[in-house]
C-alpha atoms as a PDB file:
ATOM      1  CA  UNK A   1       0.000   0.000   0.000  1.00  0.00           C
ATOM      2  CA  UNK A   2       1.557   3.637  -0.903  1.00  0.00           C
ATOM      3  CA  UNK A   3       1.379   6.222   1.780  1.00  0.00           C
ATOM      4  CA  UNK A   4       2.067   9.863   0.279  1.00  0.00           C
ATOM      5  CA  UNK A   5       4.710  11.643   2.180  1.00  0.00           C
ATOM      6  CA  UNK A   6       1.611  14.206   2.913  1.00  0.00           C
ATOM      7  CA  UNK A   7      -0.417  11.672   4.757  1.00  0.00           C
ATOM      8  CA  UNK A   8       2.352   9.792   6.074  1.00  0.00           C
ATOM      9  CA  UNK A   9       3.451  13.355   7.580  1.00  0.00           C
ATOM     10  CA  UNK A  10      -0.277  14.502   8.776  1.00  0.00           C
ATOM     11  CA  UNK A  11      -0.635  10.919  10.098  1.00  0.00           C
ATOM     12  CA  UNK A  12       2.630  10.987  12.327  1.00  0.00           C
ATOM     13  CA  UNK A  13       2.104  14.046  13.721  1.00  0.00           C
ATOM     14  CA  UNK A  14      -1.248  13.435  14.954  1.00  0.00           C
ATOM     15  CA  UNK A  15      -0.058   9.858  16.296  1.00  0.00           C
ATOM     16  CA  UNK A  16       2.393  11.713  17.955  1.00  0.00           C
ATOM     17  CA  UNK A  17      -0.384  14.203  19.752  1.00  0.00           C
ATOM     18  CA  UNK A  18      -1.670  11.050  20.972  1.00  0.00           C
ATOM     19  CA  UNK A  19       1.140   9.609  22.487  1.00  0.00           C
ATOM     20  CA  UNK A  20       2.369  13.244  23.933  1.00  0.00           C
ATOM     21  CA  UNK A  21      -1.204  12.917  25.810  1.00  0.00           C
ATOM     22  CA  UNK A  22      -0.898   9.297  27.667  1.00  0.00           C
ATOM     23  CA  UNK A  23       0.677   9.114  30.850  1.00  0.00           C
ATOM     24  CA  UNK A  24       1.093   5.249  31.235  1.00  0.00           C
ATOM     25  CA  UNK A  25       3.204   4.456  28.750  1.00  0.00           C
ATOM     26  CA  UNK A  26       2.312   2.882  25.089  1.00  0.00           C
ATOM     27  CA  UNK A  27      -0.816   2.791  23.586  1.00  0.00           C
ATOM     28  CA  UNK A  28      -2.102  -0.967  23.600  1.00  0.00           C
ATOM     29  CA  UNK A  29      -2.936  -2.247  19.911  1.00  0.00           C
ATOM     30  CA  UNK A  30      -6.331  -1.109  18.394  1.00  0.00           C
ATOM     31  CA  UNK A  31      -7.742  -0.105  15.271  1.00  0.00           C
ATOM     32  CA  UNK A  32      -9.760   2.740  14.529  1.00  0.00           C
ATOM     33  CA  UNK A  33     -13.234   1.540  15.100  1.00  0.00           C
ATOM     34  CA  UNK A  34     -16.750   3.777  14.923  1.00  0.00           C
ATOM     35  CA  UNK A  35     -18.104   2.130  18.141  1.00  0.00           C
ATOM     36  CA  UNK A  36     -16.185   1.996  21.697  1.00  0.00           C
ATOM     37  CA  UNK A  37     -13.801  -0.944  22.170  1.00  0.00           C
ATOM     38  CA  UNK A  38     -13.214  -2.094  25.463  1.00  0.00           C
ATOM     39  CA  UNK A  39     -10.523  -0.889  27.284  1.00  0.00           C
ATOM     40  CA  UNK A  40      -8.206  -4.283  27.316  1.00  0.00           C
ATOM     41  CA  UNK A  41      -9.442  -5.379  23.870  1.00  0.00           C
ATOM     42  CA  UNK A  42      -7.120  -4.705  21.009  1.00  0.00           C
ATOM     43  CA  UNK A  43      -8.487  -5.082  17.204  1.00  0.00           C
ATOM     44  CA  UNK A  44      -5.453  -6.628  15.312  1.00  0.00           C
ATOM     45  CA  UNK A  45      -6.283  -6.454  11.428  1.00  0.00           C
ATOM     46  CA  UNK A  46      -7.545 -10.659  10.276  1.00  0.00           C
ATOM     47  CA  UNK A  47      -4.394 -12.123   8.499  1.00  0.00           C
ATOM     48  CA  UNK A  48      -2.134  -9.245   9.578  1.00  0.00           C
ATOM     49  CA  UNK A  49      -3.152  -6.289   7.337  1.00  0.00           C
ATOM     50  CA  UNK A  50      -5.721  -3.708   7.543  1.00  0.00           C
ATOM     51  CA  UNK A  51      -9.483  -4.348   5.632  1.00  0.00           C
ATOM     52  CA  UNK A  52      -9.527  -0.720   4.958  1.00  0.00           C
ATOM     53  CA  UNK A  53      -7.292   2.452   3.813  1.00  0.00           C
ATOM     54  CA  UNK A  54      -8.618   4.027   6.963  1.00  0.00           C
ATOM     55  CA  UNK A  55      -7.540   1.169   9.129  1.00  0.00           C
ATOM     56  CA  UNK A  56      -4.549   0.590   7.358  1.00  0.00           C
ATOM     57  CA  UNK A  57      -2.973   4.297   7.701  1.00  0.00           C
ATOM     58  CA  UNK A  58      -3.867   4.571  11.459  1.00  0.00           C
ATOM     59  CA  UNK A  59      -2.205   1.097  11.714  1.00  0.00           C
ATOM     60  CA  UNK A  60       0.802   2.094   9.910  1.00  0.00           C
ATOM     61  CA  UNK A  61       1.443   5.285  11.761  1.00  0.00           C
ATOM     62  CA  UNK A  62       0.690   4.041  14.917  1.00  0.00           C
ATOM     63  CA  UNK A  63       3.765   1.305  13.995  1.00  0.00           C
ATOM     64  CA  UNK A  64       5.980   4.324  12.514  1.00  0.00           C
ATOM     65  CA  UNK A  65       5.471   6.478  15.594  1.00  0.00           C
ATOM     66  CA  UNK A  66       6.324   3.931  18.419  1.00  0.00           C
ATOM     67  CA  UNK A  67       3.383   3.731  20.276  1.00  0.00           C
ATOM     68  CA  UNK A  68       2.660   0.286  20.610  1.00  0.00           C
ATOM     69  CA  UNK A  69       5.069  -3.064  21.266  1.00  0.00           C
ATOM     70  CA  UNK A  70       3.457  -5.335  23.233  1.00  0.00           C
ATOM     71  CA  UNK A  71       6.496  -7.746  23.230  1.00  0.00           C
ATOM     72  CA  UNK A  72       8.640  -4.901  25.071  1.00  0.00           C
ATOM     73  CA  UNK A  73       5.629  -4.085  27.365  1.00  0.00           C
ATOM     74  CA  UNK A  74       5.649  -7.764  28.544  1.00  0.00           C
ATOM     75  CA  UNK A  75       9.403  -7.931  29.361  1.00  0.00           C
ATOM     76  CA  UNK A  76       9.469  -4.512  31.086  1.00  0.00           C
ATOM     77  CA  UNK A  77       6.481  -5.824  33.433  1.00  0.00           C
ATOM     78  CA  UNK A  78       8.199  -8.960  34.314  1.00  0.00           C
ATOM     79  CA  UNK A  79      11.597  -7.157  35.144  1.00  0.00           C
ATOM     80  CA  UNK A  80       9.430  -5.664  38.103  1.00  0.00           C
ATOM     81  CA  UNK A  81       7.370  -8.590  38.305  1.00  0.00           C
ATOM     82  CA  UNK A  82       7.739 -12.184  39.101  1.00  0.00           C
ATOM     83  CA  UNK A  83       4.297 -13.583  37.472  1.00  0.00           C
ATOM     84  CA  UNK A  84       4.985 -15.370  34.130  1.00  0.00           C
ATOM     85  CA  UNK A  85       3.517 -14.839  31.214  1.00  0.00           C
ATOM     86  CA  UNK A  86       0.638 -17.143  29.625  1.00  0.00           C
ATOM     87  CA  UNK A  87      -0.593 -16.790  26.067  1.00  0.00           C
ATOM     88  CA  UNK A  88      -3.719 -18.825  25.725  1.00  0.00           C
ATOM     89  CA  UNK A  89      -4.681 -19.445  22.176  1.00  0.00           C
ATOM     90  CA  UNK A  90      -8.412 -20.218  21.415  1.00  0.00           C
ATOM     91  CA  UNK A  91     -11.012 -18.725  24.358  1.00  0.00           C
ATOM     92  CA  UNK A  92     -13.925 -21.511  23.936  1.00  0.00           C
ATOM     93  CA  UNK A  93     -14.899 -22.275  27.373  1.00  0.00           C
ATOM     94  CA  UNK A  94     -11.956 -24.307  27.963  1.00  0.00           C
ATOM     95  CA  UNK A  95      -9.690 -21.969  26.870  1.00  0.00           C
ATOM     96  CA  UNK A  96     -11.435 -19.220  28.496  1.00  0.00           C
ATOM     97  CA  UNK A  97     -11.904 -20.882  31.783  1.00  0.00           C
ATOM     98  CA  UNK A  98      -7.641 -21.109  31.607  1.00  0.00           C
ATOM     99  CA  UNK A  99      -7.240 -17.696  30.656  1.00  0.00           C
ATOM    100  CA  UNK A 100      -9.278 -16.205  33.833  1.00  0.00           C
ATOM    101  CA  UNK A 101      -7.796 -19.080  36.141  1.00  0.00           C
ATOM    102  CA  UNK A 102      -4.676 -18.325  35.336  1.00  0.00           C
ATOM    103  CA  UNK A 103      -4.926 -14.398  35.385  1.00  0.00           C
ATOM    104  CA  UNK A 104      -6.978 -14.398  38.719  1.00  0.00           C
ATOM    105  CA  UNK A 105      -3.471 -16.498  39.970  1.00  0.00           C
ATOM    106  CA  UNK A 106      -1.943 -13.472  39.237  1.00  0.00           C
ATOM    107  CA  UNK A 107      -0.295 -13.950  36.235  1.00  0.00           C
ATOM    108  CA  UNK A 108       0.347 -11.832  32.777  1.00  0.00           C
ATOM    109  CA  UNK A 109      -2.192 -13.587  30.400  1.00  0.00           C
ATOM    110  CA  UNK A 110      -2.604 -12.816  26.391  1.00  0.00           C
ATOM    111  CA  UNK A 111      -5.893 -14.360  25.331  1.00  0.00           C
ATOM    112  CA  UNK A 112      -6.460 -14.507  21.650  1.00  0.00           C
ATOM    113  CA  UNK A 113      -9.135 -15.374  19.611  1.00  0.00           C
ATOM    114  CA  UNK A 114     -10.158 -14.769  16.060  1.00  0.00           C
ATOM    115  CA  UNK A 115     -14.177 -14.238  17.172  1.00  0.00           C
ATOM    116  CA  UNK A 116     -14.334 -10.631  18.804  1.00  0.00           C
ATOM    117  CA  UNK A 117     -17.546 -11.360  20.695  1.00  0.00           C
ATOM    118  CA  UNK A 118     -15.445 -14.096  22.874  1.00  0.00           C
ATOM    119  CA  UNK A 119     -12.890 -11.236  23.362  1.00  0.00           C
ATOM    120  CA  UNK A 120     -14.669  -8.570  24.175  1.00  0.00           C
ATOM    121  CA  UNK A 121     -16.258 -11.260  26.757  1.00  0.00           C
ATOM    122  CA  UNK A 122     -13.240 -11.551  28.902  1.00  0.00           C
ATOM    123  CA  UNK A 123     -11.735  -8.491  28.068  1.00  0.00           C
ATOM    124  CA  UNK A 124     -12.158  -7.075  31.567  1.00  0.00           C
ATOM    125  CA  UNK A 125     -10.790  -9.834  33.045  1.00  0.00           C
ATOM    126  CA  UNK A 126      -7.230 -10.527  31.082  1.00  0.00           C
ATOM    127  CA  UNK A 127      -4.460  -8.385  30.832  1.00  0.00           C
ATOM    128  CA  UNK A 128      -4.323  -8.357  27.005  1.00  0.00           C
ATOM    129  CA  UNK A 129      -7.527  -9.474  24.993  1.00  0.00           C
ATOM    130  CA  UNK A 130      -6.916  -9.974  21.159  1.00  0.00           C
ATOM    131  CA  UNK A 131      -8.495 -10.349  18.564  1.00  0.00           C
ATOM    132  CA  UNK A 132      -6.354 -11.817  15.351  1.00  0.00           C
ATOM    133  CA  UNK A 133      -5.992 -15.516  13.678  1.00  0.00           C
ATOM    134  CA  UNK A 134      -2.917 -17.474  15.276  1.00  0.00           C
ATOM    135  CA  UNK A 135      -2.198 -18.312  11.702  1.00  0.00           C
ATOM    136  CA  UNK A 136      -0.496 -15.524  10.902  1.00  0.00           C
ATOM    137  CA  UNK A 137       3.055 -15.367  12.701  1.00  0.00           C
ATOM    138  CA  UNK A 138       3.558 -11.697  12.471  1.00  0.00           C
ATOM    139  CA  UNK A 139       0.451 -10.679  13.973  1.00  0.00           C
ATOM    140  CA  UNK A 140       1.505 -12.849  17.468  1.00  0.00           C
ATOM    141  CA  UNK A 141       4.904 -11.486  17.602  1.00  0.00           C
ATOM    142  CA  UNK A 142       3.121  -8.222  17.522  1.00  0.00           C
ATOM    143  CA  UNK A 143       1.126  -8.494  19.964  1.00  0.00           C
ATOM    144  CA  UNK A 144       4.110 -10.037  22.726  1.00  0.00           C
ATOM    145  CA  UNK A 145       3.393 -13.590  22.313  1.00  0.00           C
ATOM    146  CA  UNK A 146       7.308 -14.391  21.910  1.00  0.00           C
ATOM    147  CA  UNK A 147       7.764 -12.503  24.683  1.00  0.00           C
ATOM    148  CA  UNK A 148       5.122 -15.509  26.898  1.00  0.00           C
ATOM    149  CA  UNK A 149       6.711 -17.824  28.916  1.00  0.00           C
ATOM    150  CA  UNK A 150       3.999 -20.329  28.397  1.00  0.00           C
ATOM    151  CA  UNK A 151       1.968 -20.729  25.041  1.00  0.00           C
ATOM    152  CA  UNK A 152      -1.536 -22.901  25.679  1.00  0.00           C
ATOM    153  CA  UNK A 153      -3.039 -23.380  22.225  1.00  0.00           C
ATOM    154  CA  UNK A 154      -7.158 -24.360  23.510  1.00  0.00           C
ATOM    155  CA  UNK A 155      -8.559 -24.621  19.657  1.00  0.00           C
ATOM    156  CA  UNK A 156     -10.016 -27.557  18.707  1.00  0.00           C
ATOM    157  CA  UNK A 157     -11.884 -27.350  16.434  1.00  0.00           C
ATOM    158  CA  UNK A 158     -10.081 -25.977  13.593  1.00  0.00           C
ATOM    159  CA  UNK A 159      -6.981 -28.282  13.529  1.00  0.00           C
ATOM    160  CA  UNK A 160      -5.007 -26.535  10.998  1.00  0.00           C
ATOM    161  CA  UNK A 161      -5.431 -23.575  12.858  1.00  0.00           C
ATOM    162  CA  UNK A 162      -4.172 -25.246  15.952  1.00  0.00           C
ATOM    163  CA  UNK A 163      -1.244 -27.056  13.841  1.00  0.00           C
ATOM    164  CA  UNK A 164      -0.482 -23.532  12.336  1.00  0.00           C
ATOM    165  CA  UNK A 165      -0.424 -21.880  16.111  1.00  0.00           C
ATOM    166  CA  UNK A 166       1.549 -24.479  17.668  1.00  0.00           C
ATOM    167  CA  UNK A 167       4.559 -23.869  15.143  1.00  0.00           C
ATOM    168  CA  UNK A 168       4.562 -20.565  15.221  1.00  0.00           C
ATOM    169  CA  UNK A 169       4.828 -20.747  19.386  1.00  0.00           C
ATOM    170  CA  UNK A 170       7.653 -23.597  18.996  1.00  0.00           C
ATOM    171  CA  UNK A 171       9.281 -20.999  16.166  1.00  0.00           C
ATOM    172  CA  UNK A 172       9.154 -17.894  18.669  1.00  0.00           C
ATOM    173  CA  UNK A 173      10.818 -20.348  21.306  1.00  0.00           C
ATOM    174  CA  UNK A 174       8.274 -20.162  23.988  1.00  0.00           C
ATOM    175  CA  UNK A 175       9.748 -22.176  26.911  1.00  0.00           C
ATOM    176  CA  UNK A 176       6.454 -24.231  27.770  1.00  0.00           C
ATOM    177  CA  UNK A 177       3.756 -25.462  25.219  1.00  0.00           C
ATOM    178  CA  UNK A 178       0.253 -27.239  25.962  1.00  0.00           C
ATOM    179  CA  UNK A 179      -1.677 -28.073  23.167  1.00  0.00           C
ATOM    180  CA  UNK A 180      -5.578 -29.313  23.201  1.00  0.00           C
ATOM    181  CA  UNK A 181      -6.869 -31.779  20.964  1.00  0.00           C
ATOM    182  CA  UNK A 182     -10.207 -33.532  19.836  1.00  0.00           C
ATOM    183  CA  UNK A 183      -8.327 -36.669  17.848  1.00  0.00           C
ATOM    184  CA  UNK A 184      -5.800 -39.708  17.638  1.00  0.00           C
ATOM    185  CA  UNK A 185      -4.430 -37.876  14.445  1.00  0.00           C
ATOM    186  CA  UNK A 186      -4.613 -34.303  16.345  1.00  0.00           C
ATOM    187  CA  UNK A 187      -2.457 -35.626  18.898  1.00  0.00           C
ATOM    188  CA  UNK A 188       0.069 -37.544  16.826  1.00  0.00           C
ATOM    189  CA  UNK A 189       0.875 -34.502  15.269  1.00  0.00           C
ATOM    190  CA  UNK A 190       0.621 -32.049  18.576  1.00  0.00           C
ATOM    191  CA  UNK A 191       3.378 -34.844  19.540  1.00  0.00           C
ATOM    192  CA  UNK A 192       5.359 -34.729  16.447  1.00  0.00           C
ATOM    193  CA  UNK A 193       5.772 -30.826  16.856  1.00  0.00           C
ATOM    194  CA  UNK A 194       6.931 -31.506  20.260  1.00  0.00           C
ATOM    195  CA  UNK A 195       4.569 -30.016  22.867  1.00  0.00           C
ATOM    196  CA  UNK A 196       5.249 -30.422  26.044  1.00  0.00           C
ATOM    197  CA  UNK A 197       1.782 -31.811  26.683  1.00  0.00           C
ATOM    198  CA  UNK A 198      -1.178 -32.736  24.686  1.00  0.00           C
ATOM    199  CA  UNK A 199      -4.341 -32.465  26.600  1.00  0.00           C
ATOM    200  CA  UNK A 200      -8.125 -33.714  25.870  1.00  0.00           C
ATOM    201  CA  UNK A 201     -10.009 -31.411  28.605  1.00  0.00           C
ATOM    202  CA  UNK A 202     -13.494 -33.455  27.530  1.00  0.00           C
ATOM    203  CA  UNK A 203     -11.884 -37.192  27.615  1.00  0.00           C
ATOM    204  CA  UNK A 204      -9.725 -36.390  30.935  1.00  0.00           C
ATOM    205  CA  UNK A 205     -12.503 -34.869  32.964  1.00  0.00           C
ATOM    206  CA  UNK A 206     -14.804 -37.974  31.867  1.00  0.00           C
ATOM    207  CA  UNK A 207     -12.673 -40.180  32.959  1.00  0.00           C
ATOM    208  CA  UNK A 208     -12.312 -38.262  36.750  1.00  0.00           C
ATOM    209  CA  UNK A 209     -15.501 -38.349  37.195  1.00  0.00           C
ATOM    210  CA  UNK A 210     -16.526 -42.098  36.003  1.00  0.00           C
ATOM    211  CA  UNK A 211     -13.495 -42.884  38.647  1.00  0.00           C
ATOM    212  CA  UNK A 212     -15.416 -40.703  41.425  1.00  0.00           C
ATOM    213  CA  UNK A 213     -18.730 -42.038  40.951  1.00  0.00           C
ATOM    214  CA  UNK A 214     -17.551 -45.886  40.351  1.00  0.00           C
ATOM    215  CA  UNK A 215     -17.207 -45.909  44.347  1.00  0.00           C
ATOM    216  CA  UNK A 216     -19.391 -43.893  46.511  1.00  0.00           C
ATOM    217  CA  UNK A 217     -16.518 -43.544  49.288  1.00  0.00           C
ATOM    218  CA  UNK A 218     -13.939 -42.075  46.831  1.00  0.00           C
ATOM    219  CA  UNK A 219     -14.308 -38.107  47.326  1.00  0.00           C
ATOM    220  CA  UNK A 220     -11.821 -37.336  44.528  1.00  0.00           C
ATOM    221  CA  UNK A 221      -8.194 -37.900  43.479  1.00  0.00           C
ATOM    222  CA  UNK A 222      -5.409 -36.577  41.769  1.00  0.00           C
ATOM    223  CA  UNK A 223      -2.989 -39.124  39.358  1.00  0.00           C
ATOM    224  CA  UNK A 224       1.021 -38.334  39.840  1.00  0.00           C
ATOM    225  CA  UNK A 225       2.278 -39.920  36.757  1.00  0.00           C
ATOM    226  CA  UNK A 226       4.350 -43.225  36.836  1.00  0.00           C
ATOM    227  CA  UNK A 227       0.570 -45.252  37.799  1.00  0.00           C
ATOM    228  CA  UNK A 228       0.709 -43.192  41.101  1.00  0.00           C
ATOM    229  CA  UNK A 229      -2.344 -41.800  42.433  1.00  0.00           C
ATOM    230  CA  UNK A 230      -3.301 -39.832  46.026  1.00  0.00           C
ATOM    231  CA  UNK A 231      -6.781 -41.045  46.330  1.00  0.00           C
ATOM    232  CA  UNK A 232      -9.532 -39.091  48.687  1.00  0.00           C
ATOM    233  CA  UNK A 233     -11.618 -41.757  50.759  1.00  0.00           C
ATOM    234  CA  UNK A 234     -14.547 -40.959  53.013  1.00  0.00           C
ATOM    235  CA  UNK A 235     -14.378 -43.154  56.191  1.00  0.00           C
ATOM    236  CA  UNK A 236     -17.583 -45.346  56.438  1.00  0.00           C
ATOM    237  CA  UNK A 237     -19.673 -45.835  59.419  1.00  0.00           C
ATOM    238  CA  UNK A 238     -18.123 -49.281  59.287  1.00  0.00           C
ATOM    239  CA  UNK A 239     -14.475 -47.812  60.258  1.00  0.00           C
ATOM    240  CA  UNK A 240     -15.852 -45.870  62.740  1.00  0.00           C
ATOM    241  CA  UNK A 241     -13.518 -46.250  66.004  1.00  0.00           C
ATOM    242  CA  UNK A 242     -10.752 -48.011  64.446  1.00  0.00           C
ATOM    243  CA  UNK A 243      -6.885 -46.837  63.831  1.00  0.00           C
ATOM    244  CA  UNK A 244      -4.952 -46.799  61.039  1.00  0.00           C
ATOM    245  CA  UNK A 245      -2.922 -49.655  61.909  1.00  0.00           C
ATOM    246  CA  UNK A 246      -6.407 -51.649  61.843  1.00  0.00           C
ATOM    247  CA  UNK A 247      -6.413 -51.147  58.399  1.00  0.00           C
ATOM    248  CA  UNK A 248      -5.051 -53.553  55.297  1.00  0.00           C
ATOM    249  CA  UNK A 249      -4.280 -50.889  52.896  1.00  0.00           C
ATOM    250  CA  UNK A 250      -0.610 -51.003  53.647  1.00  0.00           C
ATOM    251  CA  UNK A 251      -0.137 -54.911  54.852  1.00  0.00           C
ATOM    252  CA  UNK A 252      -2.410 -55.915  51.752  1.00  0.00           C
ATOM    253  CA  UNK A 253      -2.189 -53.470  49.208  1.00  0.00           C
ATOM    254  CA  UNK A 254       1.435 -51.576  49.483  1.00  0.00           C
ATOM    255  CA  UNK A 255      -0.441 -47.872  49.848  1.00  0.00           C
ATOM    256  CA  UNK A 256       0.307 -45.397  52.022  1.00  0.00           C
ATOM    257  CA  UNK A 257      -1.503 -43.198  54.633  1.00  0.00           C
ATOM    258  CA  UNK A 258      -0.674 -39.438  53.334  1.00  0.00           C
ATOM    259  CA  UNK A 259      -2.798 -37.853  55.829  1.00  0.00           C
ATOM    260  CA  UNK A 260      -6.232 -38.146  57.828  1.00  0.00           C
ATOM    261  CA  UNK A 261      -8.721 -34.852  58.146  1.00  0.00           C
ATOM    262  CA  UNK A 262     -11.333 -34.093  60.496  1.00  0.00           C
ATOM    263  CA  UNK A 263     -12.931 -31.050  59.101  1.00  0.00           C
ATOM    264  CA  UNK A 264      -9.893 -28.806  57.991  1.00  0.00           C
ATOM    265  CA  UNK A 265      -7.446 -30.427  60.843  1.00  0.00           C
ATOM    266  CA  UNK A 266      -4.880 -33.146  59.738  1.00  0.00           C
ATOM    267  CA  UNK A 267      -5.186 -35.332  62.651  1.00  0.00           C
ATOM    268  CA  UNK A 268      -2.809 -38.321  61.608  1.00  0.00           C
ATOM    269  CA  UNK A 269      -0.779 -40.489  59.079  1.00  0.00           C
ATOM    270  CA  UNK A 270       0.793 -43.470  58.656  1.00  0.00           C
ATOM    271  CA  UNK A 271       1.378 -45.224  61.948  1.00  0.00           C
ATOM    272  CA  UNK A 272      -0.437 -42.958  64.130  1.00  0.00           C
ATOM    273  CA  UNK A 273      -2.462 -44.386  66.638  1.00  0.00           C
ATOM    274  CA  UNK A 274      -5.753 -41.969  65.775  1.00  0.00           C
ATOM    275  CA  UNK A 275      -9.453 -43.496  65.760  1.00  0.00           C
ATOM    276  CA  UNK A 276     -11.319 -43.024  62.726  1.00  0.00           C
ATOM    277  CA  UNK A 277     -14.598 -41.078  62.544  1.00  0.00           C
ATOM    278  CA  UNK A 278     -17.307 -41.511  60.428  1.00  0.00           C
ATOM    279  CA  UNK A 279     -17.141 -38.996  57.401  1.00  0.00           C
ATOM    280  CA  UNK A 280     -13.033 -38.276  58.516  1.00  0.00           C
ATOM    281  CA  UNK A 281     -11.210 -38.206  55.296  1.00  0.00           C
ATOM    282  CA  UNK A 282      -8.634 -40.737  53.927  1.00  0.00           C
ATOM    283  CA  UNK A 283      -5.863 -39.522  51.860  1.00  0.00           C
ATOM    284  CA  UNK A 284      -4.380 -42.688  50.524  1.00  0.00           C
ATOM    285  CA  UNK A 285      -0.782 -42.788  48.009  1.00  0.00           C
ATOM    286  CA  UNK A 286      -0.177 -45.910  45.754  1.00  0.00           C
ATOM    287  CA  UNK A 287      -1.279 -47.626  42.505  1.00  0.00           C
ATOM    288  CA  UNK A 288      -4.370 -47.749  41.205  1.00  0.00           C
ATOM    289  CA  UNK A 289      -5.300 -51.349  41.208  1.00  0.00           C
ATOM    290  CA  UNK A 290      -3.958 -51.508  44.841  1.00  0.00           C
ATOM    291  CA  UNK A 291      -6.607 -48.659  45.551  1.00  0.00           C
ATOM    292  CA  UNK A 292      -9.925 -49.949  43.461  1.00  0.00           C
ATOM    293  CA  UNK A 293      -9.162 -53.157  45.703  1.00  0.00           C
ATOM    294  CA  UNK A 294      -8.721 -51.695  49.186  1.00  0.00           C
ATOM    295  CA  UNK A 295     -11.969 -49.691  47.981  1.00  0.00           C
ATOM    296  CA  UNK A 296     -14.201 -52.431  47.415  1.00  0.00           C
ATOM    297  CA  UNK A 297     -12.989 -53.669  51.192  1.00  0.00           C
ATOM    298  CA  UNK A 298     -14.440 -50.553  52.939  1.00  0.00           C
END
């Protein structure tokens, strides 16, 4: 696109009003638009370029003049800050659900999505809400997502989209990379990319909560890797009275006592002589045929 030295000119100056009148520093990324935009959400042109001349010129002057680099924003904050920086790619309910976890944990987060109404949704709530397609490498470095020290890519969906994002995180050299997906094929090639971890949010939740409800007694759990799991048991009426070292779960099935609460007080452990109460709460360490078995004893 040709900018006459005019415009160009006319355009710089008045960008340069604009800055002269903030006080907190750069401008965050926006394009001109006729109705207000919320104040985190930035407008980043589809594809990288500006739909209209309009666009385009405010865009290009904004770039000329300074006033926006989201990449040195991000580094300057975390010089005087210790929270990291999370880019979450995708704000679906998964990914959106991440992106306000995360942030509320006090942490930089960049959400990005290419539908505005989702980012204009959590706008209030992120430090950075954008709207541009992952696709397009440029328009990510622009807006500081080299700069992340985490990249979670939460399409689905659209796999090339997801494929597309995922190399251009691994190409900016983000440190840590979780991918989502919805397939066998999906994950092979998540895998092949080399993401640190592929996740299926639907399948793994299923499969926590088919494990809680296969056994009344089991409250929740959490799995440790390596078949290890710290299972949450509810003590029966059935225990009532007796001690731990009563109990089979470490003569019969190799587990371990991690802890026992009353309420919100740990009141024992392995080889403490402490009575059970009905409702008390197990915490139990050890594989997870060793605990389905000790669970179908209580």
């Amino acid at each position: 696109m040709d900018v006459s030295r005019g415009g160009a000119k006319a355009i710089q100056s008045l960008a340069a009003s604009r800055k002269g009148e903030r006080k907190d520093g750069p401008a965050q990324v926006s394009m001109v638009r006729t109705e207000p935009c919320l104040p985190n959400a930035a407008i980043y042109p589809i594809g990288g370029f500006a739909n209209t001349y309009h666009n385009a010129l405010h865009y290009l002057a904004k770039h000329r003049a300074g006033l926006f680099s989201e990449g040195n924003r991000l580094a300057r904050r975390r010089m005087v800050s210790k929270s990291r920086v999370f880019a979450v790619i995708g704000l679906g309910t998964f990914g959106a659900t991440l992106a306000s976890d995360l942030q509320r944990f006090g942490n930089e987060v960049i959400g990005i999505d290419i539908d505005e109404r989702r980012v204009s949704a959590h706008a209030d709530e992120l430090s950075q809400a954008l709207v541009l397609d992952a696709r397009d490498d440029g328009a990510l470095k622009e807006a500081g997502v080299d700069s992340a020290d985490v990249g979670v890519v939460a399409m689905g969906t659209n796999i090339e989209a997801s494929v597309l994002a995922t190399i251009n995180l691994k190409t900016f050299g983000v440190d840590t990379i979780w991918a989502k997906a919805t397939s066998k094929n999906h994950h092979r090639i998540l895998s092949k990319l080399g993401v640190d971890r592929v996740i299926h949010p639907e399948r793994e939740v299923g499969q926590h909560i088919a494990q809680v409800l296969n056994n009344p007694l089991v409250r929740d759990y959490v799995s440790l890797g390596n078949g290890q799991h710290v299972v949450n048991f509810r003590v029966p009426e059935s225990l009532k009275g007796r001690s731990l070292s009563e109990l089979s779960y470490r003569r019969d099935h190799n587990l371990r006592c991690v802890g026992v609460l009353r309420g919100t007080d740990f009141i024992g452990h392995d080889d403490a002589n402490c009575a059970l109460e009905k409702d008390d709460l197990l915490l139990l360490l050890g594989g997870r045929q060793d605990l389905r078995e000790f669970a179908r004893e209580l």
